[in-house]
Protein backbone atom coordinates (compact mmCIF):
# COMPACT_ATOMS: atom_id res chain seq x y z
CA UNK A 1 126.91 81.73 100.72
CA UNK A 2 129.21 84.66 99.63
CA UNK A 3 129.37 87.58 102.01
CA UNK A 4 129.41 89.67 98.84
CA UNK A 5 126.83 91.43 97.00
CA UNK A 6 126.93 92.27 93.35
CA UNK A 7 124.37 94.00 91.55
CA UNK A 8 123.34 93.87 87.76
CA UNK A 9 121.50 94.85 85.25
CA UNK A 10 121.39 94.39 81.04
CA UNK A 11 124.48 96.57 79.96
CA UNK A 12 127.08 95.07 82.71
CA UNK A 13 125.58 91.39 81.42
CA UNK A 14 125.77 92.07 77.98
CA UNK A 15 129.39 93.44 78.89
CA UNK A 16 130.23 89.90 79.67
CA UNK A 17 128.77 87.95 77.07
CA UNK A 18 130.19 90.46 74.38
CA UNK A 19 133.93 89.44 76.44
CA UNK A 20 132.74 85.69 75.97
CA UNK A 21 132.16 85.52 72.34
CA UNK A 22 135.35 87.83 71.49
CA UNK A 23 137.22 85.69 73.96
CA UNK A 24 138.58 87.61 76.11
CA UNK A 25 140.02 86.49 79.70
CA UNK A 26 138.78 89.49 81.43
CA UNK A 27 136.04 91.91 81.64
CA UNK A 28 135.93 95.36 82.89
CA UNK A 29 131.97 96.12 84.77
CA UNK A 30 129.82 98.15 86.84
CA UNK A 31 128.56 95.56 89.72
CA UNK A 32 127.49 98.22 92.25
CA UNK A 33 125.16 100.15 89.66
CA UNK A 34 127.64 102.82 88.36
CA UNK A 35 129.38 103.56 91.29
CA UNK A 36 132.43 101.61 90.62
CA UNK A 37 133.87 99.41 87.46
CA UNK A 38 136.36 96.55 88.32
CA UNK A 39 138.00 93.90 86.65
CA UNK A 40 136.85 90.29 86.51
CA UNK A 41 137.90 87.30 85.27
CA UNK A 42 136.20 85.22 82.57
CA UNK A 43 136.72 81.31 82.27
CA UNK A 44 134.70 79.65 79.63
CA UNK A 45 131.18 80.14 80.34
CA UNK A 46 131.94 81.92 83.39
CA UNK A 47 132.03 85.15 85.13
CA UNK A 48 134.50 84.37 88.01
CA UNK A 49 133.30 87.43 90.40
CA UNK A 50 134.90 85.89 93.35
CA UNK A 51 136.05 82.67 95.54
CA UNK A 52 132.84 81.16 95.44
CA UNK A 53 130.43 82.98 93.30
CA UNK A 54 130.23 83.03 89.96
CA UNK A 55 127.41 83.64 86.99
CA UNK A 56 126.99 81.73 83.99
CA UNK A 57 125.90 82.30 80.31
CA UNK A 58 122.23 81.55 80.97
CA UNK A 59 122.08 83.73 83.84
CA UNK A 60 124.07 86.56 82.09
CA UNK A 61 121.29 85.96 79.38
CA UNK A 62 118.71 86.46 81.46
CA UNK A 63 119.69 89.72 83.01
CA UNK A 64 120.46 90.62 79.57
CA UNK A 65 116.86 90.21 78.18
CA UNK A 66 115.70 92.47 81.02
CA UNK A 67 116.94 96.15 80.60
CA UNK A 68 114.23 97.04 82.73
CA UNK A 69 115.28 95.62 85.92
CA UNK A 70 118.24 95.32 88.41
CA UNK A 71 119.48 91.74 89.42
CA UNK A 72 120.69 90.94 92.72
CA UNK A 73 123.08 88.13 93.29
CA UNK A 74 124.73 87.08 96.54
CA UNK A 75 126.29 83.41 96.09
CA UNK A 76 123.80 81.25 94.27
CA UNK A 77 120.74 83.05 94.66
CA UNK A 78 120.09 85.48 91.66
CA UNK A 79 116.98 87.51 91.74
CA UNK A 80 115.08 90.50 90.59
CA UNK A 81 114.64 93.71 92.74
CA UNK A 82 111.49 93.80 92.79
CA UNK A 83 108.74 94.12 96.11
CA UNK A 84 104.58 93.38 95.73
CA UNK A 85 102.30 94.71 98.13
CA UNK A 86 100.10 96.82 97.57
CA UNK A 87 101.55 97.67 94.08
CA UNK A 88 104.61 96.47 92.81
CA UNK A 89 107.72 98.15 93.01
CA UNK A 90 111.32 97.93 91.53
CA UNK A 91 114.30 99.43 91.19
CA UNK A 92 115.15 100.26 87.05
CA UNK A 93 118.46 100.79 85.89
CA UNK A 94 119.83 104.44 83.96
CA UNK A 95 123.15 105.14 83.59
CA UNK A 96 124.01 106.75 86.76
CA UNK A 97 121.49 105.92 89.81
CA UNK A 98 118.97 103.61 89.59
CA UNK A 99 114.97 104.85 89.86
CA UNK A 100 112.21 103.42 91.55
CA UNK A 101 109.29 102.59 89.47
CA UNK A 102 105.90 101.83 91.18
CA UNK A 103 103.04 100.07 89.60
CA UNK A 104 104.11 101.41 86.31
CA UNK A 105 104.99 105.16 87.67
CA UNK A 106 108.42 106.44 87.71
CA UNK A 107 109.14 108.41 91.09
CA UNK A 108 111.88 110.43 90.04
CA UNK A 109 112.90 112.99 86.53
CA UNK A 110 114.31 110.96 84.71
CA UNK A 111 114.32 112.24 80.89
CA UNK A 112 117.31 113.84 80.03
CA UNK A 113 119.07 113.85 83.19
CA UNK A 114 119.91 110.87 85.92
CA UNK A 115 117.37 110.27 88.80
CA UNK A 116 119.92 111.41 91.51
CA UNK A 117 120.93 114.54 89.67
CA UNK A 118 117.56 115.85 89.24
CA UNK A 119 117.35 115.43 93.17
CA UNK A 120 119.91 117.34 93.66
CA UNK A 121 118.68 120.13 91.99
CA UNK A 122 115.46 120.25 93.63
CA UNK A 123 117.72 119.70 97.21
CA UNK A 124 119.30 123.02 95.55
CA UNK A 125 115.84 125.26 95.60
CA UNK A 126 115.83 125.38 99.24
CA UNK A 127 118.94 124.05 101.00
CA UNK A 128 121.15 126.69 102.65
CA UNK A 129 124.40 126.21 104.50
CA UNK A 130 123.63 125.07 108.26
CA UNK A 131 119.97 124.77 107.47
CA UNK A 132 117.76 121.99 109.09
CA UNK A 133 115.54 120.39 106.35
CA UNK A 134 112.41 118.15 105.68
CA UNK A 135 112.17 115.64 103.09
CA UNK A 136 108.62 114.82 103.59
CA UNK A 137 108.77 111.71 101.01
CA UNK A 138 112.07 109.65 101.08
CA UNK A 139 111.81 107.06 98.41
CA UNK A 140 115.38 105.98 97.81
CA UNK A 141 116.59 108.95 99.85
CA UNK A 142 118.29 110.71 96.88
CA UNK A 143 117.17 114.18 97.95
CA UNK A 144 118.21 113.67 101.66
CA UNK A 145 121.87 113.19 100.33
CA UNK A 146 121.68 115.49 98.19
CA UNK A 147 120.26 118.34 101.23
CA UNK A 148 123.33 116.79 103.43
CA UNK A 149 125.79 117.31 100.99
CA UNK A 150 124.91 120.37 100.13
CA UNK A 151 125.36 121.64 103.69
CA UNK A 152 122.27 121.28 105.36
CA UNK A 153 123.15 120.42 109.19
CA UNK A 154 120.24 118.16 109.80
CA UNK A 155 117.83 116.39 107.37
CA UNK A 156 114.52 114.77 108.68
CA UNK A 157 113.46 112.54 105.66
CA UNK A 158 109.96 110.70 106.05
CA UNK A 159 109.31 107.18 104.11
CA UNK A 160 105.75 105.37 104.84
CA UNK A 161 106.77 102.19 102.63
CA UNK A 162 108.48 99.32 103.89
CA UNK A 163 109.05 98.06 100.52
CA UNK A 164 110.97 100.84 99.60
CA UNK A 165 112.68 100.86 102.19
CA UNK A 166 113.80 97.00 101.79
CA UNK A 167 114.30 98.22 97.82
CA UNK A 168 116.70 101.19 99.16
CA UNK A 169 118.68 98.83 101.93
CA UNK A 170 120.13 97.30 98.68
CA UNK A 171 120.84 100.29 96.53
CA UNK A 172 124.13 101.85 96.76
CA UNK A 173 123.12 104.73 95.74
CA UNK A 174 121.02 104.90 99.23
CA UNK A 175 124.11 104.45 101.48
CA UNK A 176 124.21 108.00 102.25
CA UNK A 177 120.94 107.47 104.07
CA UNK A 178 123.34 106.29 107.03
CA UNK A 179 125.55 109.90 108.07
CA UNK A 180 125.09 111.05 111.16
CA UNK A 181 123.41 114.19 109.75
CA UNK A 182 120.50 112.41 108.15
CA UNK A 183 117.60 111.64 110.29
CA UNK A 184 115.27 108.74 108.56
CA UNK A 185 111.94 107.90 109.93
CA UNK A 186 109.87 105.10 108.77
CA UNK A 187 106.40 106.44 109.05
CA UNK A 188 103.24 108.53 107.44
CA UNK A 189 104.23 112.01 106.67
CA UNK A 190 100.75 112.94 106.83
CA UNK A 191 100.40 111.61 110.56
CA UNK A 192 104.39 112.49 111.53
CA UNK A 193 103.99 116.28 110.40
CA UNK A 194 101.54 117.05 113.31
CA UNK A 195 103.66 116.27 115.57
CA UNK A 196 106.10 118.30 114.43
CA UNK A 197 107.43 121.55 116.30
CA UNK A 198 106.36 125.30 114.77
CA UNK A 199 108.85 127.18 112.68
CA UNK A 200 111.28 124.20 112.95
CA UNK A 201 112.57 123.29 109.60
CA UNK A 202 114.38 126.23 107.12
CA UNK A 203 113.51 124.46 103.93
CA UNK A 204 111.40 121.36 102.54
CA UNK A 205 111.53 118.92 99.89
CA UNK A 206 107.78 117.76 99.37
CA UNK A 207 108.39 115.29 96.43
CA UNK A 208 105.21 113.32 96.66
CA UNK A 209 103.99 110.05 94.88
CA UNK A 210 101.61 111.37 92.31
CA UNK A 211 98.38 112.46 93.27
CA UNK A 212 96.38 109.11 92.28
CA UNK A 213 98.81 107.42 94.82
CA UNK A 214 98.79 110.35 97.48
CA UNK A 215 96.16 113.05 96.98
CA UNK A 216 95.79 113.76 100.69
CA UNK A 217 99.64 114.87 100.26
CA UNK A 218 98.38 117.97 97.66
CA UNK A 219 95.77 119.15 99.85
CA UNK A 220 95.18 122.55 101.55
CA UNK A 221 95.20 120.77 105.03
CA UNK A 222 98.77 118.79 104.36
CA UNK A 223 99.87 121.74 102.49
CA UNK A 224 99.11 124.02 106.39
CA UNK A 225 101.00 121.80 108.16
CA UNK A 226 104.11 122.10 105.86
CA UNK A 227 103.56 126.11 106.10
CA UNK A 228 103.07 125.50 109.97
CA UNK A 229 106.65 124.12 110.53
CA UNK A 230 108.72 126.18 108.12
CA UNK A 231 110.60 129.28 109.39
CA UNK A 232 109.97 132.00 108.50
CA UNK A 233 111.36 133.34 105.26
CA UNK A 234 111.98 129.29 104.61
CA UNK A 235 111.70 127.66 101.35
CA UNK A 236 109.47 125.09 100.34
CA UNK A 237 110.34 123.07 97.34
CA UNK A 238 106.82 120.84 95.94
CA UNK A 239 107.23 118.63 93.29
CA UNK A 240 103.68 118.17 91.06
CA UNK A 241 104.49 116.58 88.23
CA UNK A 242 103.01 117.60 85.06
CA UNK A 243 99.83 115.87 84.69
CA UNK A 244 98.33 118.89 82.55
CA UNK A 245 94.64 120.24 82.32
CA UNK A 246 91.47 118.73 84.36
CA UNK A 247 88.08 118.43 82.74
CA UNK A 248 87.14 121.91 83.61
CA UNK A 249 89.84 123.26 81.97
CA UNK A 250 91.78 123.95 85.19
CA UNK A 251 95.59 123.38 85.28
CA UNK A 252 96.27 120.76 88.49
CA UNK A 253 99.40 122.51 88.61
CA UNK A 254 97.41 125.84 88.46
CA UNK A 255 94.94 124.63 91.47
CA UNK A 256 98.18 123.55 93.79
CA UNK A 257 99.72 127.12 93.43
CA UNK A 258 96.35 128.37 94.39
CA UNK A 259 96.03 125.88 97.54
CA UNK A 260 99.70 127.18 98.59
CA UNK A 261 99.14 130.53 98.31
CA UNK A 262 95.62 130.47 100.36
CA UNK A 263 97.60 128.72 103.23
CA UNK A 264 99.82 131.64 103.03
CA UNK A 265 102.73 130.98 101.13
CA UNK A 266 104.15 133.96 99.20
CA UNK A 267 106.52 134.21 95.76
CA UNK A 268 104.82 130.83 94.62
CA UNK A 269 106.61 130.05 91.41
CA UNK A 270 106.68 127.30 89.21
CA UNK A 271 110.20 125.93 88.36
CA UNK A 272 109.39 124.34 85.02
CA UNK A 273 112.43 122.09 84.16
CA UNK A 274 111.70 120.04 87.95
CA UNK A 275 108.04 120.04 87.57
CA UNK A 276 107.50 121.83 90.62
CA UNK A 277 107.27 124.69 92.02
CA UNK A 278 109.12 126.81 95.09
CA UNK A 279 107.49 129.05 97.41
CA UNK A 280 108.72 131.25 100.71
CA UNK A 281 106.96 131.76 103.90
């Protein structure tokens, strides 16, 4: 088997069957998910991607019929990335960094602006220069990366799921996970917070799963512990979502700012264009 990996999804494949039917000897694609373009050859019916690997018509079809997916080929063995467990989970393709997608539910902004630039910006509400951050849900670790580069000195980023995590291990957009500054802990955030020291942390990114996949992480007690281990004057940033008015008329976005604010948090405020709000101890 090839000891390289290359990654697809429908624009890079119907890249090379638009090269086939003009022709053309050589083809100019993505195969690391927009990181990188590079040249390949084309022979026939034949992406020639290198000594031994190489990816036919059909399969360029395939991948071609599915703009909703990522492909990941190493040698012979072509496949989906995709996980099932307890939902099912994939990684979908946008023209920067790739989101995940869980039973149907997109875990990252994604309208009008790439997945890994919207997690950056929420990185932006609270990272400071030499400040030690939590990211309390990891996902594909966008926001981590995001806190590092922007200076943080230490970033503690919490993921409970090992089928993101296999998801991520492939992603190149994850490889940032692996500096030295970047602490990654498989676990429960809900458990691992307890143990957490007082006052330790000078800003956190709570970007949770939405509430019908993690309620317990919008409650009053989960929201204590994340007041318990900020610093003070630190900066939370919480990601809700948008899910608009309950029965009673009630904003959910409404009833989080009031659970923050009863814990103790002060200058709660939403940030409308994240769907979330930011709040200081």
């Amino acid at each position: 088997m090839s000891r390289f990996v290359y990654l697809f999804d429908a624009v890079a494949a119907r890249q090379v069957l638009d090269a086939m039917e003009q022709g053309n000897d050589r083809v100019t694609i993505s195969v690391d998910l927009n990181r990188s373009r590079r040249y390949f050859a084309v022979e026939c019916d034949e992406l020639i991607l290198d000594q031994t690997t190489r990816l036919g018509r059909n399969s360029l079809r395939r991948i071609a019929s599915k703009p909703q997916r990522v492909f990941f080929l190493q040698g012979e063995r072509l496949e989906i990335l995709e996980a099932r467990d307890d939902g099912y989970y994939k990684l979908v393709p946008t023209d920067q960094a790739p989101l995940l997608e869980i039973s149907g539910v997109k875990m990252h902004i994604s309208k009008g602006i790439s997945p890994f630039d919207s997690a950056s910006r929420m990185a932006a509400q609270v990272v400071r220069k030499g400040s030690r951050i939590l990211d309390t849900c990891s996902g594909l670790g966008y926001a981590a990366i995001a806190a590092r580069t922007l200076g943080a000195r230490q970033v503690v980023t919490v993921e409970k799921s090992p089928m993101v995590i296999a998801l991520r291990a492939k992603n190149p957009w994850s490889d940032g996970l692996m500096a030295p500054e970047i602490l990654s802990v498989e676990g429960d955030i809900n458990n691992y917070i307890i143990a957490l020291e007082t006052a330790s942390f000078d800003g956190i990114i709570h970007d949770p799963p939405r509430f019908s996949l993690a309620g317990e992480l919008y409650g009053e007690a989960f929201y204590r512990q994340l007041y318990r281990v900020l610093k003070r004057r630190g900066r939370l940033f919480h990601y809700t979502g948008n899910p608009g008015q309950n029965r009673r008329g009630s904003g959910f976005v409404d009833d989080a700012l009031r659970r923050l604010k009863a814990v103790g948090f002060r200058e709660v405020t939403r940030v409308a264009e994240l769907m979330g709000v930011v709040a200081r101890k």
